[in-house]
C-alpha atoms as a PDB file:
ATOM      1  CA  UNK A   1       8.667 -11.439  14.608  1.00  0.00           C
ATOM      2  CA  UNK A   2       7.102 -12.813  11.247  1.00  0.00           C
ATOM      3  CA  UNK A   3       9.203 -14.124   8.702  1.00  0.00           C
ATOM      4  CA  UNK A   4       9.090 -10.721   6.142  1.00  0.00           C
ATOM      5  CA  UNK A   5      11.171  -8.378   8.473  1.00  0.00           C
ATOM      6  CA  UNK A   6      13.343 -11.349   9.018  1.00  0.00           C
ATOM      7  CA  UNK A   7      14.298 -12.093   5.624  1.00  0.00           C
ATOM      8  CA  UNK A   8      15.514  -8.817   4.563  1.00  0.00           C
ATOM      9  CA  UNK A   9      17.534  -8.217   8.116  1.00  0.00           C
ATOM     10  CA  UNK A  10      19.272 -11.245   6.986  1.00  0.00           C
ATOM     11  CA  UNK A  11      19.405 -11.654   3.413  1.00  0.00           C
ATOM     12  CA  UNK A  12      22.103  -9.963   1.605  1.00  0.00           C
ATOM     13  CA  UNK A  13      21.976  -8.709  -1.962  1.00  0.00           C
ATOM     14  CA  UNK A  14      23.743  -7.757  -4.603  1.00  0.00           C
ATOM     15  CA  UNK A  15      22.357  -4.447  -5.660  1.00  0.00           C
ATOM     16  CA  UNK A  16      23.176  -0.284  -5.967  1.00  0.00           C
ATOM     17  CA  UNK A  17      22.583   2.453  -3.991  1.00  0.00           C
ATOM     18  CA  UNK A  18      21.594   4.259  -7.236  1.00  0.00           C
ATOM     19  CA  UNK A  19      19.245   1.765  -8.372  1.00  0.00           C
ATOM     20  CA  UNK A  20      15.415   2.509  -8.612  1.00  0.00           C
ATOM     21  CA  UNK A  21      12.548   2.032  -6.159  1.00  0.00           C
ATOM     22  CA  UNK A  22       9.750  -0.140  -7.603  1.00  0.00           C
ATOM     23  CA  UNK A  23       6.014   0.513  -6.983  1.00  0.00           C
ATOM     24  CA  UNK A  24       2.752  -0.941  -8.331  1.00  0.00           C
ATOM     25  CA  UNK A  25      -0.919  -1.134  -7.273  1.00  0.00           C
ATOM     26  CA  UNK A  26      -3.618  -1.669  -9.691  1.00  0.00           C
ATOM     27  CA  UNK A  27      -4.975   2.374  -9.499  1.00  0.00           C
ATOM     28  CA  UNK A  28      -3.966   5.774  -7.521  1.00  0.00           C
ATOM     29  CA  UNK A  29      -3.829   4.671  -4.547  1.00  0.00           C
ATOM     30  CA  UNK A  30      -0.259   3.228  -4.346  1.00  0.00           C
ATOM     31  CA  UNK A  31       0.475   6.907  -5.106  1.00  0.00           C
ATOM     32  CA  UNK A  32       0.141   8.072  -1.303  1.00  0.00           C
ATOM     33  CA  UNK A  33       2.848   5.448  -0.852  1.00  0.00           C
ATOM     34  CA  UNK A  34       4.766   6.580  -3.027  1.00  0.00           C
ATOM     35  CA  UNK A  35       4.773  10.044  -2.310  1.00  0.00           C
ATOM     36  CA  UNK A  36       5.589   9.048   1.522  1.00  0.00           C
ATOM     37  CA  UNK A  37       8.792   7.438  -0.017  1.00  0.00           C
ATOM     38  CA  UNK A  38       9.654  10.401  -2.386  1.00  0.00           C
ATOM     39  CA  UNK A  39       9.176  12.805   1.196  1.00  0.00           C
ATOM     40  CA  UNK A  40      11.486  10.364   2.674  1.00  0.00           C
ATOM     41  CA  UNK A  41      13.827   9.380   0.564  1.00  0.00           C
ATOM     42  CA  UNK A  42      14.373  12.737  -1.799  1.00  0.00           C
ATOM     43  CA  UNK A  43      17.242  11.145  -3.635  1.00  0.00           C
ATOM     44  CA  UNK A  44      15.437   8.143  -4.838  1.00  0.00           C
ATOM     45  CA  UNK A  45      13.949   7.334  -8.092  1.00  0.00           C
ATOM     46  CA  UNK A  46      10.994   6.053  -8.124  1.00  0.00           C
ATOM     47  CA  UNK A  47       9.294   3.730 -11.036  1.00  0.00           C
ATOM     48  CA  UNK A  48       5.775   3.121 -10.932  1.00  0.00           C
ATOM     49  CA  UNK A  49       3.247   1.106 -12.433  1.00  0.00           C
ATOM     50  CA  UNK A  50      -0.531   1.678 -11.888  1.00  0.00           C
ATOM     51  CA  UNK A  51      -2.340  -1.346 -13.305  1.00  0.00           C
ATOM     52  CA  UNK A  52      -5.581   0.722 -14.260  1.00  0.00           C
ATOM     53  CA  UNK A  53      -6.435  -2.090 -16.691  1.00  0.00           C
ATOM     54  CA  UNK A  54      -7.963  -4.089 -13.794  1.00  0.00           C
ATOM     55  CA  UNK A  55      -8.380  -2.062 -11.335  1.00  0.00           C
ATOM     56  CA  UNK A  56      -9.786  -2.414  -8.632  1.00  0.00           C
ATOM     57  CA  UNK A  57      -7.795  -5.619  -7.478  1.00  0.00           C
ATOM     58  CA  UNK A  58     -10.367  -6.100  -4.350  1.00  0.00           C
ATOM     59  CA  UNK A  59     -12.943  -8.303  -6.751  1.00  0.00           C
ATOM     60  CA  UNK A  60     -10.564  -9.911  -8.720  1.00  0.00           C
ATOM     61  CA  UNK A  61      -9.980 -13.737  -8.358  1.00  0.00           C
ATOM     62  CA  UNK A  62      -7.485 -14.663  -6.583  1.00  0.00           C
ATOM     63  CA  UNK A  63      -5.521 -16.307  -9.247  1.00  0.00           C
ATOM     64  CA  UNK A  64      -6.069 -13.207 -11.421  1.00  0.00           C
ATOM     65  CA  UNK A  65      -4.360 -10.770  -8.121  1.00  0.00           C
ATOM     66  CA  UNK A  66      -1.445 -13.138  -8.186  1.00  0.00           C
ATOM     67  CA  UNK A  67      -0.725 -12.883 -12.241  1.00  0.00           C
ATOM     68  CA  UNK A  68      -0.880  -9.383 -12.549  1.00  0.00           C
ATOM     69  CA  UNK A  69       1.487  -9.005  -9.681  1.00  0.00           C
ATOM     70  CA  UNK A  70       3.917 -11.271 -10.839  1.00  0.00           C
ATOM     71  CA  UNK A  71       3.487  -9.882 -14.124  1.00  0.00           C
ATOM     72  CA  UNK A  72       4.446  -6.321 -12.792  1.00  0.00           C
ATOM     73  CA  UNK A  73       7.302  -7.699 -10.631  1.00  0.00           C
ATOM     74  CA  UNK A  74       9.177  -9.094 -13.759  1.00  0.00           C
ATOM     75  CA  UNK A  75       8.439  -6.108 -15.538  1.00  0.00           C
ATOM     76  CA  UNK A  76      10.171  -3.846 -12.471  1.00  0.00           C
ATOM     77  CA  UNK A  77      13.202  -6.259 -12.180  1.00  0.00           C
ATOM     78  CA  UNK A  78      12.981  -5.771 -15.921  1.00  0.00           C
ATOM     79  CA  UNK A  79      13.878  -1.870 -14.855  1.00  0.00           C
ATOM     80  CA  UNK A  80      16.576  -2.910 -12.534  1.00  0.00           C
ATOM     81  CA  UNK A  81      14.690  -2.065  -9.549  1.00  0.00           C
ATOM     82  CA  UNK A  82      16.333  -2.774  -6.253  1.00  0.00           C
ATOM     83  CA  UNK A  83      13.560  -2.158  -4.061  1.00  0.00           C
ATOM     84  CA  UNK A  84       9.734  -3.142  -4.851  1.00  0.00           C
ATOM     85  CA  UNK A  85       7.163  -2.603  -2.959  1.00  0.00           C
ATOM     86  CA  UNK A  86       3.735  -4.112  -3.459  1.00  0.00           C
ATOM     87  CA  UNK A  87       1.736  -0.804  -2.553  1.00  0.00           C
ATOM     88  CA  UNK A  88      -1.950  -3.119  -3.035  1.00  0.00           C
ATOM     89  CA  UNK A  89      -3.302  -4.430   0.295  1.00  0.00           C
ATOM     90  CA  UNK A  90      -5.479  -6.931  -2.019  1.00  0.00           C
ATOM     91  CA  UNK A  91      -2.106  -7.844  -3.487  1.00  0.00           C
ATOM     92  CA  UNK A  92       0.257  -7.622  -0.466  1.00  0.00           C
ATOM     93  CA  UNK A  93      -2.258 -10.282   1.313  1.00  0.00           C
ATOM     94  CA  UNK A  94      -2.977 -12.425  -1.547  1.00  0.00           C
ATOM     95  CA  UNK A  95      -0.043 -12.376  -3.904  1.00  0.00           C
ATOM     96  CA  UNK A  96       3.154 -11.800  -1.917  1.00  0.00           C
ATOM     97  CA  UNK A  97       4.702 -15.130  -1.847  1.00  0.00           C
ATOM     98  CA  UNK A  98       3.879 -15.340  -5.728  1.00  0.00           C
ATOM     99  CA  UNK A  99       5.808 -12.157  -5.612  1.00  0.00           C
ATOM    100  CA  UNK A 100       8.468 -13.312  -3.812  1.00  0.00           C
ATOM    101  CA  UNK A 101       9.210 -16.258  -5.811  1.00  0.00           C
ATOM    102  CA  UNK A 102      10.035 -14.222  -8.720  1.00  0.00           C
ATOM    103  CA  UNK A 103      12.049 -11.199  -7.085  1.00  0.00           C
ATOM    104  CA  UNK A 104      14.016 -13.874  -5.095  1.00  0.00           C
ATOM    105  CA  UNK A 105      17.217 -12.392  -4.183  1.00  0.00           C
ATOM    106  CA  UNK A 106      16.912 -10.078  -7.111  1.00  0.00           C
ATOM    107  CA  UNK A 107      14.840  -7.261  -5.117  1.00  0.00           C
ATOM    108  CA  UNK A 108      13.964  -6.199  -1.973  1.00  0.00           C
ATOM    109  CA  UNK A 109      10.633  -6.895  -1.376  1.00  0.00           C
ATOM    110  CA  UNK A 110       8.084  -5.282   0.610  1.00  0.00           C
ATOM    111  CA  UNK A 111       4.347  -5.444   1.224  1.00  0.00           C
ATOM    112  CA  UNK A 112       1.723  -2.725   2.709  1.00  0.00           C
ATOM    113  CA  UNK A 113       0.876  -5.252   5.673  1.00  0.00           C
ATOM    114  CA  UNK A 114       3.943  -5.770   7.861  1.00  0.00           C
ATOM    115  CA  UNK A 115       5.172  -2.651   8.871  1.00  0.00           C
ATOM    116  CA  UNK A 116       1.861  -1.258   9.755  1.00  0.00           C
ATOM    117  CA  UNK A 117       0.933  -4.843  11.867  1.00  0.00           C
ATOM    118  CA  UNK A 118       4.235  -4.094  13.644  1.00  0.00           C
ATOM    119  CA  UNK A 119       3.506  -0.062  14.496  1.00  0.00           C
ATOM    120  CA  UNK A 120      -0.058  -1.076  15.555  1.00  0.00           C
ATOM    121  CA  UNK A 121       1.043  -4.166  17.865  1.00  0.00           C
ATOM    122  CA  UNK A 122       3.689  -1.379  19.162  1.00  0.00           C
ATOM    123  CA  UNK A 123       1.275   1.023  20.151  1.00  0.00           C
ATOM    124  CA  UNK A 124      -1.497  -0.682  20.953  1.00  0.00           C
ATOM    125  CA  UNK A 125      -2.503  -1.181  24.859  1.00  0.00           C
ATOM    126  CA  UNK A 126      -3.795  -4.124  26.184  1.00  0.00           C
ATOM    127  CA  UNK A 127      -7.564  -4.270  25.507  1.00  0.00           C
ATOM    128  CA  UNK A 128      -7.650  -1.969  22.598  1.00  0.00           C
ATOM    129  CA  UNK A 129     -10.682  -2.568  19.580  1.00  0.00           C
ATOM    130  CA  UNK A 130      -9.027  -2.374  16.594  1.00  0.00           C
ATOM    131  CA  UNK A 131     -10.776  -1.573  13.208  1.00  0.00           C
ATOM    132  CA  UNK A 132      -9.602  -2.833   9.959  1.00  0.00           C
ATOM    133  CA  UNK A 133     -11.442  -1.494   6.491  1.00  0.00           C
ATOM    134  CA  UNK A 134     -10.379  -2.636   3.150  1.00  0.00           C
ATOM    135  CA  UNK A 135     -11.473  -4.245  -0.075  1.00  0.00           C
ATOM    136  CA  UNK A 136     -13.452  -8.034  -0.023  1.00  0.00           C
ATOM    137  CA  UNK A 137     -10.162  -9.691  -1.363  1.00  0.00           C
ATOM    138  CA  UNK A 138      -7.955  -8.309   1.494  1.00  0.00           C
ATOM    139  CA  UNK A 139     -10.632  -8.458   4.515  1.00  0.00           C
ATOM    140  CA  UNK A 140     -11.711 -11.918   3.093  1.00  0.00           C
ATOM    141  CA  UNK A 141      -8.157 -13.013   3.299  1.00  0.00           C
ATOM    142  CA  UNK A 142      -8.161 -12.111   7.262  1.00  0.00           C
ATOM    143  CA  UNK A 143      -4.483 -11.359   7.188  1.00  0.00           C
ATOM    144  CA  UNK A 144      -4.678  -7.967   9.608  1.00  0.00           C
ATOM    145  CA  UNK A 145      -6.323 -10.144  12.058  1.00  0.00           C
ATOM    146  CA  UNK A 146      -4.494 -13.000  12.096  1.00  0.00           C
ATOM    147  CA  UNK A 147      -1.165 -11.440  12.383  1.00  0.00           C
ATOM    148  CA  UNK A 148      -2.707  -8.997  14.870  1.00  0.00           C
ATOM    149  CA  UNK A 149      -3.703 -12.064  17.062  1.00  0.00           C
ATOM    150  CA  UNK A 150      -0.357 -13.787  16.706  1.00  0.00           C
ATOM    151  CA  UNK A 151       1.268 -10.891  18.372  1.00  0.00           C
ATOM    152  CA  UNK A 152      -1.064 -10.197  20.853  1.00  0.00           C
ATOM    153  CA  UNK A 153      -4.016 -12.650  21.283  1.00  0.00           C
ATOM    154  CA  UNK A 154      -5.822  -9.960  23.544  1.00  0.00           C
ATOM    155  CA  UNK A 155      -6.709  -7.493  20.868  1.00  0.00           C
ATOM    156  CA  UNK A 156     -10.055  -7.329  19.969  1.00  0.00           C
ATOM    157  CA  UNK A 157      -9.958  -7.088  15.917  1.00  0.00           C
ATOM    158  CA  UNK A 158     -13.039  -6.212  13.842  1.00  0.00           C
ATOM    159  CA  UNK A 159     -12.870  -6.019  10.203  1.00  0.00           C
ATOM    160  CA  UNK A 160     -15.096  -5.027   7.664  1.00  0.00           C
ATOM    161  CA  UNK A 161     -14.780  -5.111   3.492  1.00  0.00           C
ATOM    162  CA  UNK A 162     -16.251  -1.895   2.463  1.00  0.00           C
ATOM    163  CA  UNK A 163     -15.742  -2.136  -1.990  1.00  0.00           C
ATOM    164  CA  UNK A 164     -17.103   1.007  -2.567  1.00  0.00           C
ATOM    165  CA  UNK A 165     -14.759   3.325  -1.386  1.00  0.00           C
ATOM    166  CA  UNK A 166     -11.874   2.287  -4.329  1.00  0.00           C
ATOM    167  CA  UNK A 167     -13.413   2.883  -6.780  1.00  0.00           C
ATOM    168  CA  UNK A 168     -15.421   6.024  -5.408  1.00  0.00           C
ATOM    169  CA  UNK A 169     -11.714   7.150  -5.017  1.00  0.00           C
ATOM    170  CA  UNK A 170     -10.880   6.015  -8.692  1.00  0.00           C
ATOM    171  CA  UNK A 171     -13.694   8.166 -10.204  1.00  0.00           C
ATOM    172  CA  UNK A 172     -12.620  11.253  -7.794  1.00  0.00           C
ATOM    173  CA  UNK A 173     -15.222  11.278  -5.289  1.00  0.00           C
ATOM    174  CA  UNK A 174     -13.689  12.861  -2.370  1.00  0.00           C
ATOM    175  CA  UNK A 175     -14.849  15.284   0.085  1.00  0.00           C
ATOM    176  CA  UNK A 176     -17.945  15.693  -1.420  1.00  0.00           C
ATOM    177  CA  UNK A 177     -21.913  14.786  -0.121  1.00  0.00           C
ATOM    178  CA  UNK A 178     -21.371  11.121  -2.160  1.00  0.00           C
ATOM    179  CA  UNK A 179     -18.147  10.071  -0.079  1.00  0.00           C
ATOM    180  CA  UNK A 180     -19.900  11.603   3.331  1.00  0.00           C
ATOM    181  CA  UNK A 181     -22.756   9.239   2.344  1.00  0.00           C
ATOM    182  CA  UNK A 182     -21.058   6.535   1.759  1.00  0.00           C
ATOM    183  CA  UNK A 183     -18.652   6.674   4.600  1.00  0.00           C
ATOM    184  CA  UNK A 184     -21.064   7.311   7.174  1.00  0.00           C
ATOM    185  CA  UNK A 185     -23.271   4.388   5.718  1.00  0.00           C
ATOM    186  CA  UNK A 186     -19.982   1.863   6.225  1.00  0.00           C
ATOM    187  CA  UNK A 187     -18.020   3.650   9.129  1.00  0.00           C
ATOM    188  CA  UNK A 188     -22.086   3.400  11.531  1.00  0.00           C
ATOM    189  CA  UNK A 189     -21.751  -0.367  11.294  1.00  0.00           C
ATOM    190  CA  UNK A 190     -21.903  -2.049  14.925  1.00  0.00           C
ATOM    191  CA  UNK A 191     -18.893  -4.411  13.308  1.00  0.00           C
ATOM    192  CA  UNK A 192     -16.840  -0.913  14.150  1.00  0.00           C
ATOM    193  CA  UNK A 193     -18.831  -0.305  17.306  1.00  0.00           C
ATOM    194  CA  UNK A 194     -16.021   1.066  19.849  1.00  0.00           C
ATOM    195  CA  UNK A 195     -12.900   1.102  18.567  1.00  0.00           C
ATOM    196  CA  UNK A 196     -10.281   2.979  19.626  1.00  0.00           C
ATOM    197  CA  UNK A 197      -8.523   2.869  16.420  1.00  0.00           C
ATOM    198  CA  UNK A 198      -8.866   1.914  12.469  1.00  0.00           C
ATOM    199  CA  UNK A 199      -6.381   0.346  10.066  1.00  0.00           C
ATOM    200  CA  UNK A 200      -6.927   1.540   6.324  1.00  0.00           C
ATOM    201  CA  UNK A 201      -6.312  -1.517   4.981  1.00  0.00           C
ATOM    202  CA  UNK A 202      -6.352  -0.112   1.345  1.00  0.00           C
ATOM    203  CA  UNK A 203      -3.728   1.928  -0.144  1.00  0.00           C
ATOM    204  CA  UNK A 204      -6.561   4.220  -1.828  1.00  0.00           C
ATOM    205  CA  UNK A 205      -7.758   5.344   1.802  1.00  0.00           C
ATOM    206  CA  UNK A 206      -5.571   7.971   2.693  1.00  0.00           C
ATOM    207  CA  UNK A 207      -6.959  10.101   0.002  1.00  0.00           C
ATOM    208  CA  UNK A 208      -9.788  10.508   2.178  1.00  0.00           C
ATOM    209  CA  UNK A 209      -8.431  10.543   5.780  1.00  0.00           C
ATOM    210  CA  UNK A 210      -9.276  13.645   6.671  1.00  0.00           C
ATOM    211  CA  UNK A 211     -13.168  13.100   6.339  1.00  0.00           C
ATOM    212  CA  UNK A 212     -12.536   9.884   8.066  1.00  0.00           C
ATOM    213  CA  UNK A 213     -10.611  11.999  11.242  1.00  0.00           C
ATOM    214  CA  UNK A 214     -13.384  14.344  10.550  1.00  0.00           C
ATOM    215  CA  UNK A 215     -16.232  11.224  10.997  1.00  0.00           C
ATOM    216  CA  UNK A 216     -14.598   9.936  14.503  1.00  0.00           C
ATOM    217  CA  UNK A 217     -13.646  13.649  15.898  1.00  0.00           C
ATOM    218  CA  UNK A 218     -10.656  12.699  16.861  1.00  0.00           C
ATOM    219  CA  UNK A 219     -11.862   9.983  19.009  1.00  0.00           C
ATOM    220  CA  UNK A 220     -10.086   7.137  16.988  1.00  0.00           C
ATOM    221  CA  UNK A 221      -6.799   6.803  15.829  1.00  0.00           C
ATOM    222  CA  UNK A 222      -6.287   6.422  12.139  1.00  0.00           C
ATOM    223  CA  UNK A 223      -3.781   4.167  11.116  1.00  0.00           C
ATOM    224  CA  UNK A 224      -2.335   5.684   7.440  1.00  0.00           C
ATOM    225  CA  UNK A 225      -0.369   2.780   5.900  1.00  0.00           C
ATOM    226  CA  UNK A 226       1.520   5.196   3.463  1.00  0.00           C
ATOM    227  CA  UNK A 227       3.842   7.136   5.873  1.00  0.00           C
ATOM    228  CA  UNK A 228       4.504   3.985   7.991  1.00  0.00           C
ATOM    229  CA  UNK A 229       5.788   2.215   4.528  1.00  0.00           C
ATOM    230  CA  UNK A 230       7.718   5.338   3.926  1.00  0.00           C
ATOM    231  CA  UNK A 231       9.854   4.744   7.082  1.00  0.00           C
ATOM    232  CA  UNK A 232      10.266   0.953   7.110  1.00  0.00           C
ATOM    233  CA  UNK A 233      11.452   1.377   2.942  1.00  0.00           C
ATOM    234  CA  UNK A 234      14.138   3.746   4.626  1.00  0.00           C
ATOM    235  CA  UNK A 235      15.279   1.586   7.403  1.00  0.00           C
ATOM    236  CA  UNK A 236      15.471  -1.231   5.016  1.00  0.00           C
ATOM    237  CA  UNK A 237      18.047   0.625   2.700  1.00  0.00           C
ATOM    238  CA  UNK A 238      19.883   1.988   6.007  1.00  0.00           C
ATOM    239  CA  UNK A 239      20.171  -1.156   6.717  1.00  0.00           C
ATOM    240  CA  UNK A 240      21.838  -2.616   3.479  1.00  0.00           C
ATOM    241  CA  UNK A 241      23.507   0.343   2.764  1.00  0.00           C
ATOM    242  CA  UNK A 242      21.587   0.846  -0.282  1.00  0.00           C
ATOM    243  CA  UNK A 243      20.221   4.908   0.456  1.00  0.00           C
ATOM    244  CA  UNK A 244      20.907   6.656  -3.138  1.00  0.00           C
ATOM    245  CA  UNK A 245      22.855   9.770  -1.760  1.00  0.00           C
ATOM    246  CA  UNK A 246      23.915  11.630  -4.684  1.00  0.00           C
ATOM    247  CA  UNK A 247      20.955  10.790  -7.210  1.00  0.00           C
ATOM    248  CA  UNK A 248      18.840  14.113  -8.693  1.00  0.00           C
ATOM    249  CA  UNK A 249      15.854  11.390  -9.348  1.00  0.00           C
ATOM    250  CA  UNK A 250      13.764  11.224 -12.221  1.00  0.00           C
ATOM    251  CA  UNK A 251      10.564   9.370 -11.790  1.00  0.00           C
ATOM    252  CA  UNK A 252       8.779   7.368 -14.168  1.00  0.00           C
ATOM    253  CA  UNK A 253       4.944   6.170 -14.334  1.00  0.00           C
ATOM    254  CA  UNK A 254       3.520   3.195 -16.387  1.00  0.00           C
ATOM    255  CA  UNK A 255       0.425   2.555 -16.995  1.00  0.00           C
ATOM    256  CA  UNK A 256      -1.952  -0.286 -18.561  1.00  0.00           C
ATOM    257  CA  UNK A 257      -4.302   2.303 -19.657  1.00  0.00           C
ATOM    258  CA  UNK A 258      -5.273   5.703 -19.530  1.00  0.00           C
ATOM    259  CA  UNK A 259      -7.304   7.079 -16.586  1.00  0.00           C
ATOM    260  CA  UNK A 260      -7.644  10.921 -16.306  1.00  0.00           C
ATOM    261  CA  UNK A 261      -8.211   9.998 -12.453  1.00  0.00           C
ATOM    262  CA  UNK A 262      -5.110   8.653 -12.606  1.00  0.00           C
ATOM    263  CA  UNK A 263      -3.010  11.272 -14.243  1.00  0.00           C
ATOM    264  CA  UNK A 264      -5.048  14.363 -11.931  1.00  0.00           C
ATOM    265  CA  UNK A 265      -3.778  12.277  -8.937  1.00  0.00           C
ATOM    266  CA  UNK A 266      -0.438  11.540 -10.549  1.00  0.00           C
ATOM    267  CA  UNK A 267       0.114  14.943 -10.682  1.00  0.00           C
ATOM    268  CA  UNK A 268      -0.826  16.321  -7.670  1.00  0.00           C
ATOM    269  CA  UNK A 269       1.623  14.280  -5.484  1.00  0.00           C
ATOM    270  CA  UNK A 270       4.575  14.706  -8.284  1.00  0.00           C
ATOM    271  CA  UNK A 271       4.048  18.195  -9.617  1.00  0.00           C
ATOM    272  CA  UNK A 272       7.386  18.249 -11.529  1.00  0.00           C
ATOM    273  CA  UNK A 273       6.720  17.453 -15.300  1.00  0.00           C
ATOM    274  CA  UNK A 274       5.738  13.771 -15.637  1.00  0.00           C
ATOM    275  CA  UNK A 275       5.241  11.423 -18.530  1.00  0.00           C
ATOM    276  CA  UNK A 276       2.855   8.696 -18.479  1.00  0.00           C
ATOM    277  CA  UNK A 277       3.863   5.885 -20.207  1.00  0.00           C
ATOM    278  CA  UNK A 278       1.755   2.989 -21.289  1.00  0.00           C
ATOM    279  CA  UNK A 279       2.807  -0.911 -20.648  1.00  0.00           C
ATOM    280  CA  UNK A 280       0.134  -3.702 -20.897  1.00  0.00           C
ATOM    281  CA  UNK A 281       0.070  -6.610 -18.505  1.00  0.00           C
ATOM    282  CA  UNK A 282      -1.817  -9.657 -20.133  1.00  0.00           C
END
């Protein structure tokens, strides 16, 4: 078992049950994992930050991924967050110890990556293909394969960047003849030849799962990191006795600039009344 689910089985910290849960990705698409963790944890506020400044993360630098993040992370311990959750694949596989050096004991922290390597491993059988599609900066990194191999050397993993669908997502390009196009062009590729199932690797993804389901007929399972994060943010506060029981939440958005993507999307998984705030990362 990797060090992550480790560390906060063992680690104990000094925090309340009716502190907030942190969020951040650089767009809309950490919104489908938040909205997994408002279906399954009703009593929890939630505080997010979408840094639409730079989005998308997947062509940044790597030193640029790992300042923003940090960047965010001091500005959600800044909000007394007691959970934070990196809801970025880019970021999850590129800037997480960064991350992890600031929240320190401060935080629970948790990535996109983990859980969903350790539901996959779980279910997987023997032989199985496994697909993996997500930006250049998290495919690049190699970080679904590797810690697919480490836990079971006879998978066979295939991964393949595919940069357009973010921002495609971003500009609101979903079930429509572009996104068909554009998904058939990536999902044809012989690098996904036979699999039996596909890891969105990007937190923007599940906003068009359906049309991938639709794509495969069924034939593949599609792995949707957002409702597998739900559960394991759950289990972690079971687990330190940190579940908010008597909280009537009130959530809270920041942005680092305006997107009307971003508030159309906002609003459709939180239809209670919601401000957007602004709040610039440098």
């Amino acid at each position: 078992m990797n060090c992550l689910f480790f560390k906060l089985r063992t680690t104990k910290y000094t925090l309340k049950a009716d502190q907030p849960i942190g969020i951040f990705d650089s767009g809309i698409g950490g919104l489908t994992v938040a909205n997994a963790i408002k279906k399954h944890l009703p009593n929890e506020e939630i505080i997010y930050f979408g840094d639409t400044a730079h989005l998308p993360y997947g062509d940044k630098a790597p030193y640029s991924i790992k300042h923003y993040s940090t960047e965010i992370a001091k500005f959600l311990l800044e909000k007394k967050c007691k959970v934070i959750v990196i809801a970025c694949n880019t970021a999850s596989s590129i800037a997480y110890k960064d991350v992890l050096k600031v929240t320190q004991n401060n935080a629970i922290l948790i990535n996109v990556i983990d859980p969903v390597v350790e539901k996959v491993h779980k279910e997987a059988k023997q032989n199985d293909h496994i697909g993996i599609i997500g930006t250049k900066g998290t495919i690049k990194s190699g970080i679904y394969r590797k810690k697919l191999k480490e836990l079971n050397d006879d998978l066979e993993v295939s991964s393949m960047a595919t940069p357009l669908l973010a921002p495609m997502i971003e500009e609101g390009f979903i079930n429509d003849k572009i996104s068909k196009t554009v998904l058939e062009s990536y999902l044809t590729d012989n690098k996904l030849k036979d699999i039996n199932s596909i890891i969105l690797a990007c937190t923007h993804y599940p906003l068009i799962k359906d049309e991938i389901n639709l794509f495969y007929k069924g034939k593949v399972t599609v792995v949707d990191s957002a409702d597998i994060v739900g559960n394991y943010v759950k289990a972690q506060l079971e687990i330190q006795g940190l579940l908010n029981k008597k909280n009537k939440p009130k959530h809270q958005f920041f942005i680092s600039d305006y997107t009307s993507s971003f508030e159309k999307s906002a609003r459709h998984f939180f239809p209670e009344k919601i401000t957007l705030e602004k709040a610039s990362i440098w």
